[in-house]
N, C-alpha and C. Protein backbone atom coordinates (compact mmCIF):
# COMPACT_ATOMS: atom_id res chain seq x y z
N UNK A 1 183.10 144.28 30.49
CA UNK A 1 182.70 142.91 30.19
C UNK A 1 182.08 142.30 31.42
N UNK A 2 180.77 141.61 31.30
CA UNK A 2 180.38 140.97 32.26
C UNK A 2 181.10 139.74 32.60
N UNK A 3 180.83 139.23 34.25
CA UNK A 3 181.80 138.18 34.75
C UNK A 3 180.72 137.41 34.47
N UNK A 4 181.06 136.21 33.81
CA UNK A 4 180.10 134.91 33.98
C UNK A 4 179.47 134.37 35.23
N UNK A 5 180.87 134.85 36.35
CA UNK A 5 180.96 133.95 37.42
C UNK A 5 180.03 134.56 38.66
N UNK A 6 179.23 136.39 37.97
CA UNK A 6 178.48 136.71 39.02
C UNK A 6 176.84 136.06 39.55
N UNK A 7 176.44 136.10 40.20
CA UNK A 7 175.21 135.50 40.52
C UNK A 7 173.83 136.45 39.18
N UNK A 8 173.37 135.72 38.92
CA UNK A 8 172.18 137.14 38.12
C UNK A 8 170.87 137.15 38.92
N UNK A 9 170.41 138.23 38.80
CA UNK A 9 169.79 138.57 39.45
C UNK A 9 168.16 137.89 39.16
N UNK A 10 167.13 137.33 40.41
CA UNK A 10 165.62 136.90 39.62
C UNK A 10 165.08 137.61 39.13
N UNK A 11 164.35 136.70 38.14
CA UNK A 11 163.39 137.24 37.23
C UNK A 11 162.26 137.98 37.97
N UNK A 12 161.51 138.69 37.38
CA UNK A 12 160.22 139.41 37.93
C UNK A 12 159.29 138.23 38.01
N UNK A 13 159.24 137.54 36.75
CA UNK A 13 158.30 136.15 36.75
C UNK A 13 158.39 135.09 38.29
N UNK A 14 159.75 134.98 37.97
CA UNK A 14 160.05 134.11 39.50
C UNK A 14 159.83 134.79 40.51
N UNK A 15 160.18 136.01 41.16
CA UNK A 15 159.98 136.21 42.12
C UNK A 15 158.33 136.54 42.29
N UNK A 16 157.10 136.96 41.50
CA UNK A 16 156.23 136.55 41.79
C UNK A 16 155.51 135.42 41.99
N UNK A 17 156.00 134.66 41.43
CA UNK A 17 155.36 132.81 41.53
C UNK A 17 155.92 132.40 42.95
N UNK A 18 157.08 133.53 43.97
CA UNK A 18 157.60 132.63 44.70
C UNK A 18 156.64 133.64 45.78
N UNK A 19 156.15 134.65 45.57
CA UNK A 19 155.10 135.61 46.51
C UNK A 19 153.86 134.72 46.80
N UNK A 20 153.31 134.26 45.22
CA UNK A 20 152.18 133.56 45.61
C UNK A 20 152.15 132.09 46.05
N UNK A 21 153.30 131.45 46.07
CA UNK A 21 153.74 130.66 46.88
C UNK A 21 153.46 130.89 48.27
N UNK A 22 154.13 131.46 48.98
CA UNK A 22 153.69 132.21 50.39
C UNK A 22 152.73 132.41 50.88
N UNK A 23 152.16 133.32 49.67
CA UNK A 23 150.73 133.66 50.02
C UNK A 23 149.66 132.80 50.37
N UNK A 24 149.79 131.43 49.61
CA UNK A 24 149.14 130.23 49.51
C UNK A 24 148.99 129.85 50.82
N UNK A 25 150.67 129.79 51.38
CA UNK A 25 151.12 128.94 52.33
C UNK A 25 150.04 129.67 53.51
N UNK A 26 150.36 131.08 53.80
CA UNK A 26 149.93 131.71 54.49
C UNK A 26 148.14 131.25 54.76
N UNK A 27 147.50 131.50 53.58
CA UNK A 27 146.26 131.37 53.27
C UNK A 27 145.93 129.64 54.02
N UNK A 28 146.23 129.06 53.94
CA UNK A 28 146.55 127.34 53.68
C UNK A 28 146.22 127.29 55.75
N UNK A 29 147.33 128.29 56.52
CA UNK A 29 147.41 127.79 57.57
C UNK A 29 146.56 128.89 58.49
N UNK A 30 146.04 129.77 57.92
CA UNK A 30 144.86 130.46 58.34
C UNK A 30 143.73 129.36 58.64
N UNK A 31 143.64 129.21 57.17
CA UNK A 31 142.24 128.00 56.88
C UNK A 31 142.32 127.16 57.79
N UNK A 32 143.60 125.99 58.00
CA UNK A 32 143.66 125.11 59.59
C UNK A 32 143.42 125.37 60.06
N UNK A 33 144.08 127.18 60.88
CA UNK A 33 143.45 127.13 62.42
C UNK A 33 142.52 127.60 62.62
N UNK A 34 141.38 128.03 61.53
CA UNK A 34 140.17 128.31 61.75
C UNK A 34 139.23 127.20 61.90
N UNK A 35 139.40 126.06 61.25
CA UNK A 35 139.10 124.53 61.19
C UNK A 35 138.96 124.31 62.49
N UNK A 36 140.57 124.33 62.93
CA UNK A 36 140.70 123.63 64.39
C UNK A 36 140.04 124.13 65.19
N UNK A 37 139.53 125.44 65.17
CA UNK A 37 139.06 126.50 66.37
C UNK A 37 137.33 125.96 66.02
N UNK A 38 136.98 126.10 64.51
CA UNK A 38 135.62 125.62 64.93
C UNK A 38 135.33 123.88 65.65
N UNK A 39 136.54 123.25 65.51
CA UNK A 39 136.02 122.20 65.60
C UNK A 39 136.27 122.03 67.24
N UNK A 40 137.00 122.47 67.76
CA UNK A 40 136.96 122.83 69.37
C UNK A 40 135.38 123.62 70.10
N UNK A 41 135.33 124.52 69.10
CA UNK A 41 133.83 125.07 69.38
C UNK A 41 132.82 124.46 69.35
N UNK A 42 132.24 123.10 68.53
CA UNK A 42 131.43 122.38 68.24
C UNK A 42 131.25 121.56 69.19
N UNK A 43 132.99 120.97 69.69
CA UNK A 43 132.86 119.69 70.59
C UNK A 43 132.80 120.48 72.20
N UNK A 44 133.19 121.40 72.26
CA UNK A 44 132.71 122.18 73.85
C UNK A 44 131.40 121.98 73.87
N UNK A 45 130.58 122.74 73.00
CA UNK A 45 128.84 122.92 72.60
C UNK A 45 128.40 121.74 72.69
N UNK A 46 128.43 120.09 72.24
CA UNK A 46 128.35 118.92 72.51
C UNK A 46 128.81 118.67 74.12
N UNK A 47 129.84 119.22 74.18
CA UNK A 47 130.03 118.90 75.96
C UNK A 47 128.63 119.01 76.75
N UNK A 48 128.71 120.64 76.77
CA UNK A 48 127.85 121.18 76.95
C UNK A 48 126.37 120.77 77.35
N UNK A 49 126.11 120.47 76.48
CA UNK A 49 124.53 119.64 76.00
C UNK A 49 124.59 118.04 76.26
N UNK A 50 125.29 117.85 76.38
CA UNK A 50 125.90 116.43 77.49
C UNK A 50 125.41 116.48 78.70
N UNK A 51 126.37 117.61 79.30
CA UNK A 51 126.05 117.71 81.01
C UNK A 51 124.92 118.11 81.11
N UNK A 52 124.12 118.95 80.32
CA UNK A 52 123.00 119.46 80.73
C UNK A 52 122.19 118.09 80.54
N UNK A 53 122.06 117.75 80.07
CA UNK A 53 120.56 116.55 79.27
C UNK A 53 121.23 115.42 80.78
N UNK A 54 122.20 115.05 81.19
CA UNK A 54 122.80 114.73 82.29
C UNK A 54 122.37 114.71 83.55
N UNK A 55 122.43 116.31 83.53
CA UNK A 55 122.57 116.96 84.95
C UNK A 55 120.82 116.59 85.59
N UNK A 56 120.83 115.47 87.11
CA UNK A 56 119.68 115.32 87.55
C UNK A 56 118.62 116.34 87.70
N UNK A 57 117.52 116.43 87.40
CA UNK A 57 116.67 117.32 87.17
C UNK A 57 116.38 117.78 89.26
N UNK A 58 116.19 119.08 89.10
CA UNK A 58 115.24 119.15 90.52
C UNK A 58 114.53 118.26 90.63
N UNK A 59 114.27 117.78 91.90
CA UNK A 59 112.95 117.02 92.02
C UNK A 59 111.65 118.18 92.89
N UNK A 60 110.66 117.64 92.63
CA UNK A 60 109.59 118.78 92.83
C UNK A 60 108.38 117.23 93.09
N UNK A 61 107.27 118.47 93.38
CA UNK A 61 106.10 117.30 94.42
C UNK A 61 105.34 117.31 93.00
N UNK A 62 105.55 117.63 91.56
CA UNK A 62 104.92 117.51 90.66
C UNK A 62 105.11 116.11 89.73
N UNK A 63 106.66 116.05 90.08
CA UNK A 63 107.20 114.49 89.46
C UNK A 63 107.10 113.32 90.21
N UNK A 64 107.42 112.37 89.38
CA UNK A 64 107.51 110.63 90.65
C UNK A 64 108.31 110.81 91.53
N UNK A 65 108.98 111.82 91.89
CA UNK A 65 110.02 111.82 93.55
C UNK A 65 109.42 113.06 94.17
N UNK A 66 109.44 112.75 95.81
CA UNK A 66 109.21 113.86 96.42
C UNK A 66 109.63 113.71 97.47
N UNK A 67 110.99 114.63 97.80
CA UNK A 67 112.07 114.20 98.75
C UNK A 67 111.36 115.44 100.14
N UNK A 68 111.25 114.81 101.06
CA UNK A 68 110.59 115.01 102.20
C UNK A 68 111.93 115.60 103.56
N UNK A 69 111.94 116.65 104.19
CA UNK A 69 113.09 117.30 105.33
C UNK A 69 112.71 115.84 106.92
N UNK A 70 112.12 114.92 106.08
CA UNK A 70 111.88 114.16 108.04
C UNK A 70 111.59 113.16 107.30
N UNK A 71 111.55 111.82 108.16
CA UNK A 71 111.10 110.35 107.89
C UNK A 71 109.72 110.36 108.16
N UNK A 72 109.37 109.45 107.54
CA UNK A 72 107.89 109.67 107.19
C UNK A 72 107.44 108.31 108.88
N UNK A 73 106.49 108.11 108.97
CA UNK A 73 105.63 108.06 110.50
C UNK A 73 104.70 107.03 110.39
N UNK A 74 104.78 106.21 111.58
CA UNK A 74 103.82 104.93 111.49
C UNK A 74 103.00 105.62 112.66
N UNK A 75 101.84 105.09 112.49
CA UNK A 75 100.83 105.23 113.21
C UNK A 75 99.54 104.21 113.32
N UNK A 76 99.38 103.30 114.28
CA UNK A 76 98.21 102.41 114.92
C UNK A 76 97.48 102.76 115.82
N UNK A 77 95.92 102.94 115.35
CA UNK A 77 95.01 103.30 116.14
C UNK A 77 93.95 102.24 116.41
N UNK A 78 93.16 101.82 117.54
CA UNK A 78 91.80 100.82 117.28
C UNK A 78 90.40 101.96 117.59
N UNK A 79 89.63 101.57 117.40
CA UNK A 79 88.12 102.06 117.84
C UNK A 79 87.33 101.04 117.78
N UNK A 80 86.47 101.11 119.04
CA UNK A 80 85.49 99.99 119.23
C UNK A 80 84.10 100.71 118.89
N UNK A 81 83.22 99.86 117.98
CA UNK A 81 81.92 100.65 117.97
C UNK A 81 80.68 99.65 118.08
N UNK A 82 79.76 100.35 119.00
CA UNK A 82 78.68 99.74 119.22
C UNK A 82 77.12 99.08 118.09
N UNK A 83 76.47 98.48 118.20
CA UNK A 83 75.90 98.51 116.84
C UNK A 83 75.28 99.72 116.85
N UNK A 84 75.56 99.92 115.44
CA UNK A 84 74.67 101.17 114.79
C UNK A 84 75.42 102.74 114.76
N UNK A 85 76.72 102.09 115.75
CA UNK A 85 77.87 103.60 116.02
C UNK A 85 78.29 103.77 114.63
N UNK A 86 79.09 104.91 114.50
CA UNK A 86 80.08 104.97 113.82
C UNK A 86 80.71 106.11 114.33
N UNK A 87 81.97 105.86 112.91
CA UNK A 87 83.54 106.99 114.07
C UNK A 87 84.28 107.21 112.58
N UNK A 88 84.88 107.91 112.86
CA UNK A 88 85.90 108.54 111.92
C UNK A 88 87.65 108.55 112.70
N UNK A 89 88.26 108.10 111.71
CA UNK A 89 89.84 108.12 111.77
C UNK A 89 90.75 109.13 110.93
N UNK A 90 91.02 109.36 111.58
CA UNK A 90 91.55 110.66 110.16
C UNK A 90 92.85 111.35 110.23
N UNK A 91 93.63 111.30 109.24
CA UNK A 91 94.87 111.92 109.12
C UNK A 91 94.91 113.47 108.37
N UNK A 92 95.53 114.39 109.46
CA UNK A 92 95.64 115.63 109.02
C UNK A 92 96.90 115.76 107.67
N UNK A 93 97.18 115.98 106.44
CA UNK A 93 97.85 116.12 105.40
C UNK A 93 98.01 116.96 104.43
N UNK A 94 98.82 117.65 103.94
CA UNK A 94 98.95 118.53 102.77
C UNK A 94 98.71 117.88 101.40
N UNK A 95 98.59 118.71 100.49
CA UNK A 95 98.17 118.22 99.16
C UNK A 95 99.67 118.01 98.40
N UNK A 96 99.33 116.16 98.59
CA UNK A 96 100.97 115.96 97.73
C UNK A 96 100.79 114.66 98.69
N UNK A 97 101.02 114.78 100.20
CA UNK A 97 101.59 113.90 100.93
C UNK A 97 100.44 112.59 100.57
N UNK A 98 101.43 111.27 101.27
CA UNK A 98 100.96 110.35 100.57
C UNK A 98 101.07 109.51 101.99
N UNK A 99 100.25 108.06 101.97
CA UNK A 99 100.48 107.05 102.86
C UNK A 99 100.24 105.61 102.43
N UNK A 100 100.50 104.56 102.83
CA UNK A 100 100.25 103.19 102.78
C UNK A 100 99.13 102.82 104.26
N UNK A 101 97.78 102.12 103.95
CA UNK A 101 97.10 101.96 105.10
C UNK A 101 96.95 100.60 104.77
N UNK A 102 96.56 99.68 106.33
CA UNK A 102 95.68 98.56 106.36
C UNK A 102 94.78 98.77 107.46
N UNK A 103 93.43 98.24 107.74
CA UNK A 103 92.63 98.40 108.63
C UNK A 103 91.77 96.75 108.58
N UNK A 104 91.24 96.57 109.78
CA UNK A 104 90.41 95.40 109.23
C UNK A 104 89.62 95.42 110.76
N UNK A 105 88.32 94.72 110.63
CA UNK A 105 87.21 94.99 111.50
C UNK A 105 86.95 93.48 112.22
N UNK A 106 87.32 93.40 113.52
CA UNK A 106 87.09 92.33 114.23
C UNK A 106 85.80 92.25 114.75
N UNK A 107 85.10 91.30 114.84
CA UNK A 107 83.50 91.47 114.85
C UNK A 107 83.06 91.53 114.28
N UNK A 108 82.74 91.88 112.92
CA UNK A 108 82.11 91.71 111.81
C UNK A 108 82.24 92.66 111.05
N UNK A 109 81.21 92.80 109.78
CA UNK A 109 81.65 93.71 108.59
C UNK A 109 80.58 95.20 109.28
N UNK A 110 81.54 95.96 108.19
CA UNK A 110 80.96 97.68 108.97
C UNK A 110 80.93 97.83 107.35
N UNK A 111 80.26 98.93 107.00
CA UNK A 111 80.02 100.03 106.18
C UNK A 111 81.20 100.92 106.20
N UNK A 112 82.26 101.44 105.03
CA UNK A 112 83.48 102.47 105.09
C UNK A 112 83.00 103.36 103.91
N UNK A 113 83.60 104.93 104.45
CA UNK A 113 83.66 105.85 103.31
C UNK A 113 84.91 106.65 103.55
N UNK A 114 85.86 106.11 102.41
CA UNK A 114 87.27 106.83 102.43
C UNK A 114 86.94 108.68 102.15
N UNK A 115 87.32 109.47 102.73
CA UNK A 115 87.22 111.05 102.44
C UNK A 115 88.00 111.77 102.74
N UNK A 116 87.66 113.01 102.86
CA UNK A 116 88.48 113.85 103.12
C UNK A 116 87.70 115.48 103.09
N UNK A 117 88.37 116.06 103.75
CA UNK A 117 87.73 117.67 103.92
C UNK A 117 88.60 119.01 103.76
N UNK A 118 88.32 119.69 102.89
CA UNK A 118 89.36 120.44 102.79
C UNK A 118 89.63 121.32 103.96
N UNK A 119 90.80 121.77 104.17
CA UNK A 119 91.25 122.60 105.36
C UNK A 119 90.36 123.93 105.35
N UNK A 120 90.34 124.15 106.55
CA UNK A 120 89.36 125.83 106.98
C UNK A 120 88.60 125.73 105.69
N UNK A 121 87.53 124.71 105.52
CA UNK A 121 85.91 124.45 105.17
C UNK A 121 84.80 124.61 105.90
N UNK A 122 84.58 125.65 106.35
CA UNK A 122 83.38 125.58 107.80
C UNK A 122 81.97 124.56 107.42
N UNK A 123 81.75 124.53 106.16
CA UNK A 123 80.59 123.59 105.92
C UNK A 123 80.73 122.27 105.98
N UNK A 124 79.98 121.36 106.07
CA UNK A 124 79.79 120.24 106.18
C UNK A 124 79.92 119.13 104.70
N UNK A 125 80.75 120.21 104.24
CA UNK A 125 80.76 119.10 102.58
C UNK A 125 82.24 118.19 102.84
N UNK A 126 82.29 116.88 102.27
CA UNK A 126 83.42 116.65 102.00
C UNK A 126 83.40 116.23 100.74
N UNK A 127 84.52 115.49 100.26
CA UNK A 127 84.48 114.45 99.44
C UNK A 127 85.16 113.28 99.23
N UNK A 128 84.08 112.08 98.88
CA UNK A 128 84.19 110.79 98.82
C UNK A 128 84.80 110.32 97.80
N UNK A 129 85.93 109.32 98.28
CA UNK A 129 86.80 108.79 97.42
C UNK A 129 86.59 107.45 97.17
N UNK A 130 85.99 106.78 97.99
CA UNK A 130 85.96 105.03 98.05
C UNK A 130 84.64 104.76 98.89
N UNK A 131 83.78 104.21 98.84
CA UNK A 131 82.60 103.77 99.98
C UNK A 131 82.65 102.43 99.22
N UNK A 132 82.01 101.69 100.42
CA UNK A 132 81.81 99.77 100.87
C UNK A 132 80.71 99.73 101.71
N UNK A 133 79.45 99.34 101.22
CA UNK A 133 78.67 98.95 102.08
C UNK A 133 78.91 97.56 103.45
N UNK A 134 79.61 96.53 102.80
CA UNK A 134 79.72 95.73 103.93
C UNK A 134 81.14 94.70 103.80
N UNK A 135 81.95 95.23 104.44
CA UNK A 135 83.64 95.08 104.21
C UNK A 135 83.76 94.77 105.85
N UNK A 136 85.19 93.80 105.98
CA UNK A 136 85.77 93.30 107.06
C UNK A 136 87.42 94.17 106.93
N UNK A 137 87.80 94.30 106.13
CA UNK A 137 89.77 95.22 105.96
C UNK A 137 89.42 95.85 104.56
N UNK A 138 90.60 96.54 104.53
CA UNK A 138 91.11 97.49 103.60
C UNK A 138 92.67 97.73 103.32
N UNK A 139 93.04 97.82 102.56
CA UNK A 139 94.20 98.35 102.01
C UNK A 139 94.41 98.73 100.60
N UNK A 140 95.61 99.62 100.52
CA UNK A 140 96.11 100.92 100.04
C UNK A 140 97.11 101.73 100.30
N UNK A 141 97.15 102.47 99.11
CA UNK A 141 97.61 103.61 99.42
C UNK A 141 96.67 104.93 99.26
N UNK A 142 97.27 106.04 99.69
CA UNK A 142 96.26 107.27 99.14
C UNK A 142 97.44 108.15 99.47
N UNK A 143 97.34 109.42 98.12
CA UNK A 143 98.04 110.68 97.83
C UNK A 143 96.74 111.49 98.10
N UNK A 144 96.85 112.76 99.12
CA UNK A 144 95.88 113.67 99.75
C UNK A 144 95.90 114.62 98.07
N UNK A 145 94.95 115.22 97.95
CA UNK A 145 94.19 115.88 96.27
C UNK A 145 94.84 117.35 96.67
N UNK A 146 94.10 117.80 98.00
CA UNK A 146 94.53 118.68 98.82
C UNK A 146 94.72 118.93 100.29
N UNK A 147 94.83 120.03 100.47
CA UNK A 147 94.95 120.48 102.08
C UNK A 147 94.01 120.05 102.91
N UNK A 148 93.77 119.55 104.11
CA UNK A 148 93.16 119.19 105.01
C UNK A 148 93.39 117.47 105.36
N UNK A 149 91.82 117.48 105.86
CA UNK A 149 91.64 116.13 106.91
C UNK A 149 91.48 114.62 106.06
N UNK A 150 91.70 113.23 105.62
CA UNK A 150 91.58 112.49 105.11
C UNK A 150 91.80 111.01 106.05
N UNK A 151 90.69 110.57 105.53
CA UNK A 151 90.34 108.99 106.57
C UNK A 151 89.52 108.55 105.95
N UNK A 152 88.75 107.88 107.05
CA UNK A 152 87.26 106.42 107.02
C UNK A 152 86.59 106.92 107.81
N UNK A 153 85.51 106.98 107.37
CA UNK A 153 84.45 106.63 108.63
C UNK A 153 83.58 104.95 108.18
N UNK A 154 83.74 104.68 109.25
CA UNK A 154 83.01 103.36 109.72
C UNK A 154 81.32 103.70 110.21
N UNK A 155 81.00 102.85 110.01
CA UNK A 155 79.65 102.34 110.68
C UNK A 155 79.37 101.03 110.68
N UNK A 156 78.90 100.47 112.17
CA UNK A 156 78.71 98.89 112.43
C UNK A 156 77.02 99.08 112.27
N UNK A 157 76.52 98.21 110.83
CA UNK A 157 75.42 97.88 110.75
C UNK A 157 74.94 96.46 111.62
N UNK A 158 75.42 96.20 111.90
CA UNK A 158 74.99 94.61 112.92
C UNK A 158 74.61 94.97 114.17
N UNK A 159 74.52 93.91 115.09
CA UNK A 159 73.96 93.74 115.92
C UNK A 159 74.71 93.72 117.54
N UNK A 160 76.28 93.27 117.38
CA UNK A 160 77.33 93.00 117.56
C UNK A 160 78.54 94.04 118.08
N UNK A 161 79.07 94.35 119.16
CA UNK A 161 80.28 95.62 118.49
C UNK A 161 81.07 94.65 117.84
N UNK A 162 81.85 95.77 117.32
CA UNK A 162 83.19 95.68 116.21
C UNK A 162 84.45 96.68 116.58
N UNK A 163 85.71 95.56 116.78
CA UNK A 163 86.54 96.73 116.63
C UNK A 163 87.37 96.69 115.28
N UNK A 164 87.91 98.07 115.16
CA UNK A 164 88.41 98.69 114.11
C UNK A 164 90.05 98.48 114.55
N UNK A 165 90.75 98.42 113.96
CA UNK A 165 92.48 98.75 113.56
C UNK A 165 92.68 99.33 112.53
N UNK A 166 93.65 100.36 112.37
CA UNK A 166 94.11 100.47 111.27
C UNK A 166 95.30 101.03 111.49
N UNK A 167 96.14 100.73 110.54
CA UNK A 167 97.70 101.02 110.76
C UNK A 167 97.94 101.99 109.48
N UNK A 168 98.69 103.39 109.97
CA UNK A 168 98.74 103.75 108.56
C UNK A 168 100.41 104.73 108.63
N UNK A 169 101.01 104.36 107.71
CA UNK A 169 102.61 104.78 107.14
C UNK A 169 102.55 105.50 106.00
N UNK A 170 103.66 106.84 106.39
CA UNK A 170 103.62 107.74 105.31
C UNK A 170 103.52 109.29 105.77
N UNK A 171 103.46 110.82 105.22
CA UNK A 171 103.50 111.62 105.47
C UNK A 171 101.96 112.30 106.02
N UNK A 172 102.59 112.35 107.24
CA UNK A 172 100.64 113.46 107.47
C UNK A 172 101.50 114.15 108.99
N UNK A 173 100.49 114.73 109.43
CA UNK A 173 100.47 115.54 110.82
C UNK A 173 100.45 114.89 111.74
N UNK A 174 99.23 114.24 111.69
CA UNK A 174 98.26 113.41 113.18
C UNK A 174 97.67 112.83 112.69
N UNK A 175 97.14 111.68 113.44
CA UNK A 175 96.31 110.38 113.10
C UNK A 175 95.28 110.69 114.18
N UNK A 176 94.08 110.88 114.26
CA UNK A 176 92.79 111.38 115.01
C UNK A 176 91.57 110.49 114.83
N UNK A 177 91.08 110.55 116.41
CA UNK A 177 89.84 109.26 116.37
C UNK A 177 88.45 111.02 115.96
N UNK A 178 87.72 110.82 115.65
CA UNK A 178 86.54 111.80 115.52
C UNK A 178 85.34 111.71 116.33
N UNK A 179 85.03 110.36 116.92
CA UNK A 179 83.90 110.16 117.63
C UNK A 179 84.08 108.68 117.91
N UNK A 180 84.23 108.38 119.24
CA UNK A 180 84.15 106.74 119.35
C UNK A 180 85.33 106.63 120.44
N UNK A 181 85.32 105.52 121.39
CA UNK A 181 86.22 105.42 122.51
C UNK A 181 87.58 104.46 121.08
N UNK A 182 88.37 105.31 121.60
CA UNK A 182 89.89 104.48 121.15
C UNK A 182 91.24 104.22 121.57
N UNK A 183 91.85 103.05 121.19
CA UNK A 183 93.00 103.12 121.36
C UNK A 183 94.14 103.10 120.33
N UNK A 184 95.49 103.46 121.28
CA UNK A 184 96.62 103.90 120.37
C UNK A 184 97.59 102.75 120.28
N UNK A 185 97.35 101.33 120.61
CA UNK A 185 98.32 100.48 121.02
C UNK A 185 96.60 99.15 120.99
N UNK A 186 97.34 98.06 120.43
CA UNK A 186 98.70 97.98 118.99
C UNK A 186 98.49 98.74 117.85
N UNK A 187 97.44 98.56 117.23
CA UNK A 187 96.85 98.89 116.22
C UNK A 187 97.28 97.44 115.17
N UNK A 188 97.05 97.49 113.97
CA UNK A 188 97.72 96.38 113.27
C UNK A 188 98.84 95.53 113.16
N UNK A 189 99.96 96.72 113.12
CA UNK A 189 101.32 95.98 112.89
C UNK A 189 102.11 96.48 114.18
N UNK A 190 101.72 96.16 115.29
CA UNK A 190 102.34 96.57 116.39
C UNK A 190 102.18 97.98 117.09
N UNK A 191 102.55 98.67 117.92
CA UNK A 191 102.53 99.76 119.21
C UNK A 191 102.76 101.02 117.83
N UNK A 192 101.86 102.03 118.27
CA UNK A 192 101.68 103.31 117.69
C UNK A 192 103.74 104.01 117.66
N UNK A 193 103.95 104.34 116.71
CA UNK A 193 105.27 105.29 116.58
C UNK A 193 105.19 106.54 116.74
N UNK A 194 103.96 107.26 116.68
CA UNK A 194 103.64 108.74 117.22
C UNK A 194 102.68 108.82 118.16
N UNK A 195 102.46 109.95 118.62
CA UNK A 195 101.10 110.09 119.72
C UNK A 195 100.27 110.76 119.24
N UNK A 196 99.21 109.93 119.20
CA UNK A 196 97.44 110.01 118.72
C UNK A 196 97.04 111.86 119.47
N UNK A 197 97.01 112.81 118.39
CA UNK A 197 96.50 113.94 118.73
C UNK A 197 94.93 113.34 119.49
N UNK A 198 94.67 114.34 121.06
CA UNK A 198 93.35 113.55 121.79
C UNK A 198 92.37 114.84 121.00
N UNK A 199 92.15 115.04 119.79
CA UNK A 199 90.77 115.89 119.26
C UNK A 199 89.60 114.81 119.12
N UNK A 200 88.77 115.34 119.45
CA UNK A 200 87.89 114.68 119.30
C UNK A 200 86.60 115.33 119.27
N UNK A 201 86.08 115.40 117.88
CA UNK A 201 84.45 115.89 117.70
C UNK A 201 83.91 115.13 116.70
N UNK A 202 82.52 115.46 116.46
CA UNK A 202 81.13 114.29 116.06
C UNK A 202 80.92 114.77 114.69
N UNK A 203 80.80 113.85 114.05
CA UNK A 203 80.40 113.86 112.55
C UNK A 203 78.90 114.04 112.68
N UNK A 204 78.06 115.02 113.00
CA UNK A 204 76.86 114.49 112.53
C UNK A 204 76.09 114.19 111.72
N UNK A 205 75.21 113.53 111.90
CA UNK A 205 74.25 113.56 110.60
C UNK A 205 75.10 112.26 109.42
N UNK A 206 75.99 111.94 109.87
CA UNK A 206 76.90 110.48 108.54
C UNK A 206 76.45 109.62 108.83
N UNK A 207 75.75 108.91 107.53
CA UNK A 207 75.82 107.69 107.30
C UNK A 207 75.86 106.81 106.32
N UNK A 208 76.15 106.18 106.27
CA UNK A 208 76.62 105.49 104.76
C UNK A 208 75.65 104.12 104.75
């Protein structure tokens, strides 16, 4: 005789409904932590692309900054010219470097042609950036195109001498007279900050 009082044993029915129970469960917390893991992956990748779009770019002599190994250099030169002289001022510079100038002509108005010559050019070409038939000052800036020499040449069309000043700030080599007696002190805005390389040769044949 069976005991009422024994436990009976589960059904086949139940104990599968209680498998796929489990199974569910199981399935259920897979699915979370695959969730959680992509959604950690997404927000790293957003990090990511944060810092970068962030992160200050190099600067290079191609963009609006161009961070320079030295302080950049004042330089005041005068030249006196006789009527009918003329002279050249000129800053040696790489292609990139840049300056702020003022110049202005005591004695009267001269003839200017802003230029420049490219480096180891043995010919006599340059090229002209700015000419003024009959001007008393100037100011500016100028970024050199390329390598080599960049200035003014003057010529006093009058009757009169004229002297020249010009003060010029910013990156170059040397500040150089080309033909014409000069000095290095004051120049415009006070006493020269570098020393006037003494080169000195003749433009011939210029005139504006």
């Amino acid at each position: 005789m069976n005991d009422p009082q024994a436990p009976r044993a589960p059904e086949p029915r139940s104990r599968l409904k209680t498998l796929l129970l489990a199974l569910a469960l199981v399935l259920a917390t897979l699915a979370l932590i695959a969730s959680q893991e992509a959604r950690i992956k997404r927000l790293a990748s957003r990090w990511a692309q944060t810092d970068t779009a962030t992160s200050p770019a190099p600067s290079t002599r191609d963009g609006p900054l161009t961070v320079h190994d030295a302080p950049f250099s004042t330089q005041g030169l005068s030249v006196t010219l006789a009527p009918g002289e003329g002279a050249e001022i000129l800053a040696s510079m790489g292609a990139g470097d840049a300056f702020v100038f003022a110049w202005i002509s005591r004695g009267g108005a001269v003839s200017v042609d802003l230029h420049g010559v490219e480096r180891d050019d043995e010919s006599d070409a340059f090229t002209s950036f700015h000419e003024a038939e009959t001007t008393q000052d100037g100011f500016g800036h100028f970024v050199a195109p390329f390598d080599g020499t960049h200035g003014w040449y003057w010529r006093n069309p009058g009757d009169a001498p004229v002297t020249i000043s010009v003060t010029v700030s910013g990156y170059f080599d040397e500040l150089f007279v080309e033909n014409g007696e000069h000095s290095e002190a004051p120049g415009l805005h006070g006493p020269s900050q570098t020393k006037c390389c003494a080169t000195l040769r003749t433009r011939s044949g210029a005139s504006i």
